[in-house]
PDB file of N, CA and C in Angstrom:
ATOM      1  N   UNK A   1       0.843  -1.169   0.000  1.00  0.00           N
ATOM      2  CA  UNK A   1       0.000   0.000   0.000  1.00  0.00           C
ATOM      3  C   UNK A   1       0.889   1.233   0.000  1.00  0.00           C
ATOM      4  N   UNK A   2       0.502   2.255  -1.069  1.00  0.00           N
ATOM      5  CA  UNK A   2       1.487   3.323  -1.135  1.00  0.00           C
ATOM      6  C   UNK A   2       0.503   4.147  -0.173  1.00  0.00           C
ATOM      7  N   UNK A   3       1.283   5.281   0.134  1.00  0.00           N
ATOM      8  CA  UNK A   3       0.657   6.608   1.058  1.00  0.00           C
ATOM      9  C   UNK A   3       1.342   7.576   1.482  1.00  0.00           C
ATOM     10  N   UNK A   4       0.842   8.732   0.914  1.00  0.00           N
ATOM     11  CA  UNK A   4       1.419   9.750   1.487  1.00  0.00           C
ATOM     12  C   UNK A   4       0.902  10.273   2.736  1.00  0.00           C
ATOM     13  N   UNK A   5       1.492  11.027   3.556  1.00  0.00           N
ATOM     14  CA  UNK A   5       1.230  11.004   4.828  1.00  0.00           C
ATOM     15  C   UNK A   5       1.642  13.173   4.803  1.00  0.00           C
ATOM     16  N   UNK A   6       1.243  14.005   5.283  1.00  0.00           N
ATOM     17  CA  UNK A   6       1.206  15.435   5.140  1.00  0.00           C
ATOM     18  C   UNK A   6       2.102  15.485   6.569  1.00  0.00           C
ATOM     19  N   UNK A   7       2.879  16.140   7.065  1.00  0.00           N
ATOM     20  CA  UNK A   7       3.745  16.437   8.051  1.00  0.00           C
ATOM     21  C   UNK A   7       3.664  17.778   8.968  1.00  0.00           C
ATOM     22  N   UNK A   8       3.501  18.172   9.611  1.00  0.00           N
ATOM     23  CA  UNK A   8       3.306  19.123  10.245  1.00  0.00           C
ATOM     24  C   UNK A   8       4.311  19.598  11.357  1.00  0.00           C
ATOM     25  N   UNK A   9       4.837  20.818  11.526  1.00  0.00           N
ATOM     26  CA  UNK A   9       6.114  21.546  12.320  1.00  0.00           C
ATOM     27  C   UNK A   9       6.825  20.270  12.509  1.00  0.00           C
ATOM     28  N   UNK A  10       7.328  19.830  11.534  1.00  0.00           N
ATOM     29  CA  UNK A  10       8.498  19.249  11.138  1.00  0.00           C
ATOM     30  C   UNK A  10      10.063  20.218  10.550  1.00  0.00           C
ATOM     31  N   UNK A  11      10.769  20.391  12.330  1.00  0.00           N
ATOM     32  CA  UNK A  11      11.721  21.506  12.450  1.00  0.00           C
ATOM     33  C   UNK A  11      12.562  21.468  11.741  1.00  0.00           C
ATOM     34  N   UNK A  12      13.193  19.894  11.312  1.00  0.00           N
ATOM     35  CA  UNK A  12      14.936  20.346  10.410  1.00  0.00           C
ATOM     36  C   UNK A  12      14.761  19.049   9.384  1.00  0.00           C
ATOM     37  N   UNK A  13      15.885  19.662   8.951  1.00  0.00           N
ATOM     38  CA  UNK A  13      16.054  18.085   7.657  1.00  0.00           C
ATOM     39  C   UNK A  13      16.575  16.843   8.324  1.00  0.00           C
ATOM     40  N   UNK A  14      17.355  17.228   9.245  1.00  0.00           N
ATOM     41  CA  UNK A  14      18.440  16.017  10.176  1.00  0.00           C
ATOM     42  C   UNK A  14      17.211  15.716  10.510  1.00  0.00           C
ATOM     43  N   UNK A  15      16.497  15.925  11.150  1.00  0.00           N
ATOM     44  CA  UNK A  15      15.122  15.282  12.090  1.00  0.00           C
ATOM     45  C   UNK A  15      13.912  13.981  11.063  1.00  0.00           C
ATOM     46  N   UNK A  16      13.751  15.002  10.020  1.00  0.00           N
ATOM     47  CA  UNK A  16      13.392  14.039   8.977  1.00  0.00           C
ATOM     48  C   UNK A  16      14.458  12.963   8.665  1.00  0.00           C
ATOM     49  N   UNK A  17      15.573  13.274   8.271  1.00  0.00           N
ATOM     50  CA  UNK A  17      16.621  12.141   7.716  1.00  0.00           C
ATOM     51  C   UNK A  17      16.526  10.915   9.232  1.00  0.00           C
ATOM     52  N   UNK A  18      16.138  11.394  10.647  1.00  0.00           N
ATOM     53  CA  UNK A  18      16.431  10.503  10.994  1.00  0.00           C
ATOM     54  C   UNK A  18      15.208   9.571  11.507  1.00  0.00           C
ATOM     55  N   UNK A  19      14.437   9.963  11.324  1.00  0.00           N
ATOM     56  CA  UNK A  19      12.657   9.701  11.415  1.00  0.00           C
ATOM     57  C   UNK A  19      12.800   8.516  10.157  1.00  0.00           C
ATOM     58  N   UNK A  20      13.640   9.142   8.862  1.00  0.00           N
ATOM     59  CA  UNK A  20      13.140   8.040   7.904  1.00  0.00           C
ATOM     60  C   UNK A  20      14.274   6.563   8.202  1.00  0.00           C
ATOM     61  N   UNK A  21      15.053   7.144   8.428  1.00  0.00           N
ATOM     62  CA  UNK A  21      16.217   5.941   8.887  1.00  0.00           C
ATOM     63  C   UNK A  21      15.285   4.823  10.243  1.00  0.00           C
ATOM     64  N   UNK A  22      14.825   5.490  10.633  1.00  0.00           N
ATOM     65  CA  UNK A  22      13.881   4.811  11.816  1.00  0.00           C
ATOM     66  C   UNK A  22      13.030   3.988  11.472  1.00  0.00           C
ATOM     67  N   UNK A  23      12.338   4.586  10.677  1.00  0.00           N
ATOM     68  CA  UNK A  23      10.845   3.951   9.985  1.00  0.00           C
ATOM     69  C   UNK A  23      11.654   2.716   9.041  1.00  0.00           C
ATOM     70  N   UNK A  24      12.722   3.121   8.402  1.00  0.00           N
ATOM     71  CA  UNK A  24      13.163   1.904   7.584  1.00  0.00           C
ATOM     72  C   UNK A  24      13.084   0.483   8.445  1.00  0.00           C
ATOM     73  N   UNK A  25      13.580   0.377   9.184  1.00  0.00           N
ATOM     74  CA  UNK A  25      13.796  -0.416  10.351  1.00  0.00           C
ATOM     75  C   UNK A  25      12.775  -1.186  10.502  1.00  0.00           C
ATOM     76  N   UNK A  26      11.290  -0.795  10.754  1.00  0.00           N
ATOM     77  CA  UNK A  26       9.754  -1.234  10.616  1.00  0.00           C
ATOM     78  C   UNK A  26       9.806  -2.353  10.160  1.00  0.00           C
ATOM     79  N   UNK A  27       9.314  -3.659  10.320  1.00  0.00           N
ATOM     80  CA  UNK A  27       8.705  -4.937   9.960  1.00  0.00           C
ATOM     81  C   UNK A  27       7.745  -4.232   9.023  1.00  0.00           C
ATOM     82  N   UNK A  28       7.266  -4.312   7.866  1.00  0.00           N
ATOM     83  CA  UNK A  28       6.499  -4.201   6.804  1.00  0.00           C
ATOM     84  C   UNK A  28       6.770  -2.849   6.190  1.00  0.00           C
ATOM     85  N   UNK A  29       7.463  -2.603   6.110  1.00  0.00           N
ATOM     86  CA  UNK A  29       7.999  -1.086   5.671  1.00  0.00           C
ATOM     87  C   UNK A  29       8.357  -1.132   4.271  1.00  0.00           C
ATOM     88  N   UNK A  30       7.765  -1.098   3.335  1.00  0.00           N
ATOM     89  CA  UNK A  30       9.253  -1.334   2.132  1.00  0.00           C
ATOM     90  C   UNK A  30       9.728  -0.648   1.452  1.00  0.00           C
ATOM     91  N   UNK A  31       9.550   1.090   1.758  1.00  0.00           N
ATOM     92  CA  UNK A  31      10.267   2.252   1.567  1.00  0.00           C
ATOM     93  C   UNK A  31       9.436   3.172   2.215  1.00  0.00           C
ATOM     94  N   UNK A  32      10.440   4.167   2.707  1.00  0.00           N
ATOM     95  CA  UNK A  32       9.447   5.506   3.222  1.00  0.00           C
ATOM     96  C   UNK A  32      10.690   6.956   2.565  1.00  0.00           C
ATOM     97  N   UNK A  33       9.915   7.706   2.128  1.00  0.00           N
ATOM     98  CA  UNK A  33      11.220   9.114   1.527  1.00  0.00           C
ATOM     99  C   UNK A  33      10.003   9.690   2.547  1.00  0.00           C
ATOM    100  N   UNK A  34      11.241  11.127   3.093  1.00  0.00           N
ATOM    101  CA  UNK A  34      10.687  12.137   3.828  1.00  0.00           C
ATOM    102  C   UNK A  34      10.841  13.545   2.768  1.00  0.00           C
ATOM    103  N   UNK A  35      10.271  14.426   2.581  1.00  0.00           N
ATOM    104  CA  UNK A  35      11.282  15.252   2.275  1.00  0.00           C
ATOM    105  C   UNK A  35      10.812  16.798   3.226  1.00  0.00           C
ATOM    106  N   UNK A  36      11.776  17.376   3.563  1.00  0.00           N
ATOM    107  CA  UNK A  36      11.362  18.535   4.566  1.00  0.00           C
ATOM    108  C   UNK A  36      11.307  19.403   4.286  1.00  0.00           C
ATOM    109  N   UNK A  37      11.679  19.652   2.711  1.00  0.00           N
ATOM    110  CA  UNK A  37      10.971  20.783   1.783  1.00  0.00           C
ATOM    111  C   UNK A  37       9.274  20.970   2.073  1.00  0.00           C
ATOM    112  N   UNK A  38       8.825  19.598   1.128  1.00  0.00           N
ATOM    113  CA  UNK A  38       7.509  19.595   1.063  1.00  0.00           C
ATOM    114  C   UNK A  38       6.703  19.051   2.376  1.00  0.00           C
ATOM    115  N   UNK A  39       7.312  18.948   3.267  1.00  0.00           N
ATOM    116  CA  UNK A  39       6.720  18.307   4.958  1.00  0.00           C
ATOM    117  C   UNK A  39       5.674  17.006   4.055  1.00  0.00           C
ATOM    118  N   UNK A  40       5.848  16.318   3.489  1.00  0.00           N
ATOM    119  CA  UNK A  40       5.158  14.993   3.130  1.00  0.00           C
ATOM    120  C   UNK A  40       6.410  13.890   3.569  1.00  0.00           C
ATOM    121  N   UNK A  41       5.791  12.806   3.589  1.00  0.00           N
ATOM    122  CA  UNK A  41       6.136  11.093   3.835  1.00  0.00           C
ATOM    123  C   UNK A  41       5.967  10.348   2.735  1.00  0.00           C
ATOM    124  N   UNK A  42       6.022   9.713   2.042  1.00  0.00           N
ATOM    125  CA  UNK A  42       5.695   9.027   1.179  1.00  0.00           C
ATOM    126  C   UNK A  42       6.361   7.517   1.421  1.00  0.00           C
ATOM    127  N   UNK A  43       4.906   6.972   2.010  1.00  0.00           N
ATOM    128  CA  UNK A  43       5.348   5.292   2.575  1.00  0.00           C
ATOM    129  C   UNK A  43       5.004   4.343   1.693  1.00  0.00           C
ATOM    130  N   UNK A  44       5.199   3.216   1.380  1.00  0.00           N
ATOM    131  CA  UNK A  44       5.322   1.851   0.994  1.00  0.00           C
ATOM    132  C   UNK A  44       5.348   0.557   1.970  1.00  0.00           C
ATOM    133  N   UNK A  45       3.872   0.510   2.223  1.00  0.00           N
ATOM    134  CA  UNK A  45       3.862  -0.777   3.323  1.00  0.00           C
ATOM    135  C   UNK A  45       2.976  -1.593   3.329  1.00  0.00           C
ATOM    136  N   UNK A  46       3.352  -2.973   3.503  1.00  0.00           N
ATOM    137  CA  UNK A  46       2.555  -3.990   3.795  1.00  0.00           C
ATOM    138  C   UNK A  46       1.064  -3.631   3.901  1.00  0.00           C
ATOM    139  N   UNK A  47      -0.135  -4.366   3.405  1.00  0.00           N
ATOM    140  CA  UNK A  47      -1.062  -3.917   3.611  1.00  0.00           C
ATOM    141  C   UNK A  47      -1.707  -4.968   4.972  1.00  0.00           C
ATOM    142  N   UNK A  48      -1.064  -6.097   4.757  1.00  0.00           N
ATOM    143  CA  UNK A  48      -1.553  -7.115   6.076  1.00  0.00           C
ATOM    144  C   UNK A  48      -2.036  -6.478   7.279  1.00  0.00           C
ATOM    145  N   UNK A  49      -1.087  -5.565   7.568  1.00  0.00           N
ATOM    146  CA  UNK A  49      -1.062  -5.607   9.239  1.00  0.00           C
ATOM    147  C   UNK A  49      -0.429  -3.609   9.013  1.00  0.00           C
ATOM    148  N   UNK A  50      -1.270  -2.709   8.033  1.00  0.00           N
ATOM    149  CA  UNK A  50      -1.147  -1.570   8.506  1.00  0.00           C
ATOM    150  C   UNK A  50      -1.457  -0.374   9.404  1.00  0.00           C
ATOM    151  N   UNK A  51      -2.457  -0.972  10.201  1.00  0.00           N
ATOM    152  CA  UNK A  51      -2.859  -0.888  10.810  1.00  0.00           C
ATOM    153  C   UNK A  51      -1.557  -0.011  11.900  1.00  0.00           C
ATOM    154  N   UNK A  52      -1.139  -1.436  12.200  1.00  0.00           N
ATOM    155  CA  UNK A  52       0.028  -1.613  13.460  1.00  0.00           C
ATOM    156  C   UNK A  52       0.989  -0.950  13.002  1.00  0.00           C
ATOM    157  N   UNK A  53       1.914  -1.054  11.858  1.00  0.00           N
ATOM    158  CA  UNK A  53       2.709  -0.738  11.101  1.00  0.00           C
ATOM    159  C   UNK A  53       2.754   1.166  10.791  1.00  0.00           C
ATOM    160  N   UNK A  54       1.387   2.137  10.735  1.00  0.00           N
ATOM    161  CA  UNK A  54       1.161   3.169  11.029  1.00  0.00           C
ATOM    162  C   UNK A  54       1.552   3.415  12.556  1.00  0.00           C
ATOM    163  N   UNK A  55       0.951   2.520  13.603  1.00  0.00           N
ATOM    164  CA  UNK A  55       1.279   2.798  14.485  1.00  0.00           C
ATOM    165  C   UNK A  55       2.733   3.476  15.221  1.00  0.00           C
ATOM    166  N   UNK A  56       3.377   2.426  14.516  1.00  0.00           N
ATOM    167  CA  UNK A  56       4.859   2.271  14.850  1.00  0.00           C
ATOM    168  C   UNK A  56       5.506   3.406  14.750  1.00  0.00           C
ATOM    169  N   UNK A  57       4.875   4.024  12.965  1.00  0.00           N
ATOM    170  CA  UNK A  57       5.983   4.795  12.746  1.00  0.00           C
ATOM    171  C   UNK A  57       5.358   6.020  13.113  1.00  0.00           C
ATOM    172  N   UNK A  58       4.372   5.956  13.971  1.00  0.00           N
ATOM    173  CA  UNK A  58       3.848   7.485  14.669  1.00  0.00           C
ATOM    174  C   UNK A  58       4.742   7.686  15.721  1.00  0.00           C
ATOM    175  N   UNK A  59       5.403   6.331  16.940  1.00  0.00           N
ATOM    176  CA  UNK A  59       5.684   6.513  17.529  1.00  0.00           C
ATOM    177  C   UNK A  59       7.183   6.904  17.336  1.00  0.00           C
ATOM    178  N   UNK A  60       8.118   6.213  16.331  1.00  0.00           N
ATOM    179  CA  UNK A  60       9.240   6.766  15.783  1.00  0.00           C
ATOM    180  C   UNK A  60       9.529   8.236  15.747  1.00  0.00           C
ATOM    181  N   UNK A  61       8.221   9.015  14.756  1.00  0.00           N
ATOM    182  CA  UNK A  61       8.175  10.448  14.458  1.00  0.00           C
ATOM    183  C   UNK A  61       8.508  10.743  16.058  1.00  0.00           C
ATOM    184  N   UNK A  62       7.340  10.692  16.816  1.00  0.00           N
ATOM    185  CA  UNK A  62       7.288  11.272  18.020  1.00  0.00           C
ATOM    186  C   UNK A  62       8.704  11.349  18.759  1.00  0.00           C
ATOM    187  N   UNK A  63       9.021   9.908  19.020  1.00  0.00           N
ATOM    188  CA  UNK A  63      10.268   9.675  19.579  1.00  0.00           C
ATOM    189  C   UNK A  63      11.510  10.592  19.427  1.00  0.00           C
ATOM    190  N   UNK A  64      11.819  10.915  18.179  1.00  0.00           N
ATOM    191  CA  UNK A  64      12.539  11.955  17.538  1.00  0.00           C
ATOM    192  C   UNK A  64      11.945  13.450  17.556  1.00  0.00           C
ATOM    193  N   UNK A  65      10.997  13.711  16.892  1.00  0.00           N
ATOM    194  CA  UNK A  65      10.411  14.980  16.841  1.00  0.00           C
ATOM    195  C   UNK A  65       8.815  15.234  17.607  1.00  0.00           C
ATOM    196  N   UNK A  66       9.187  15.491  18.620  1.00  0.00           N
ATOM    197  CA  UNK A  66       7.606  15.496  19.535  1.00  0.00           C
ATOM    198  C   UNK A  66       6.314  16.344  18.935  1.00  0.00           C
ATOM    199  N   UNK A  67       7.199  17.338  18.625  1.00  0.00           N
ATOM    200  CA  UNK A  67       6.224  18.505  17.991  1.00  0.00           C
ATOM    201  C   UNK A  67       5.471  18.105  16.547  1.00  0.00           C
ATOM    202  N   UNK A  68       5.998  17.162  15.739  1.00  0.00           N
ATOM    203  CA  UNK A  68       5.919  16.846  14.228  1.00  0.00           C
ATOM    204  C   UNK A  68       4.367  16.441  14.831  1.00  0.00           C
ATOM    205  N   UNK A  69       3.429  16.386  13.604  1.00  0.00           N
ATOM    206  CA  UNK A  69       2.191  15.969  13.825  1.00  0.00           C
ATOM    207  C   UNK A  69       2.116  15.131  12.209  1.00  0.00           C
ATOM    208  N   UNK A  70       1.683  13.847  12.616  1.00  0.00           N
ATOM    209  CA  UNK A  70       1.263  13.380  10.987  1.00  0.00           C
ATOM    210  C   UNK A  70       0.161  13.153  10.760  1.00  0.00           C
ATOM    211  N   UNK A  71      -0.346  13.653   9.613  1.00  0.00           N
ATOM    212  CA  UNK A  71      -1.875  13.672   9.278  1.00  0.00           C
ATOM    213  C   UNK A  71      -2.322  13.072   7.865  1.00  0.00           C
ATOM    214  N   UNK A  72      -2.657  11.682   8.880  1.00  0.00           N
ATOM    215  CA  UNK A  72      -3.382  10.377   7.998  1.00  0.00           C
ATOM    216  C   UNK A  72      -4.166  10.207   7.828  1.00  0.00           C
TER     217      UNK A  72
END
């Protein structure tokens, strides 16, 4: 399942670069680009279990950037 995901006070590029390095990591992930120009996500994931798999990488964002808001 492709998806873009809209990003919100998403502060630096390092923060994105490391949000996406994170999300790579994800069990069902099978690409995510950030870019912090356009504050979008653009994911590639498993559709089985996306559910959970959204989950995850909300908590990633957070983990790194508290303030970022993603709007799915």
């Amino acid at each position: 399942m492709k998806k873009t995901i809209a990003l919100q006070d998403l502060d630096c590029a390092n923060c994105a670069a490391k949000m996406e390095n994170g999300i790579k990591k994800i069990d069902g992930v099978n690409s995510v680009s950030i870019s912090f120009v356009t504050q979008k996500m653009v994911l590639d994931i498993e559709d089985t279990n996306s559910e959970n798999i959204l989950k995850e990488i909300k908590a990633v964002c957070k983990r790194i950037e508290p303030d970022c808001i993603l709007k799915i």
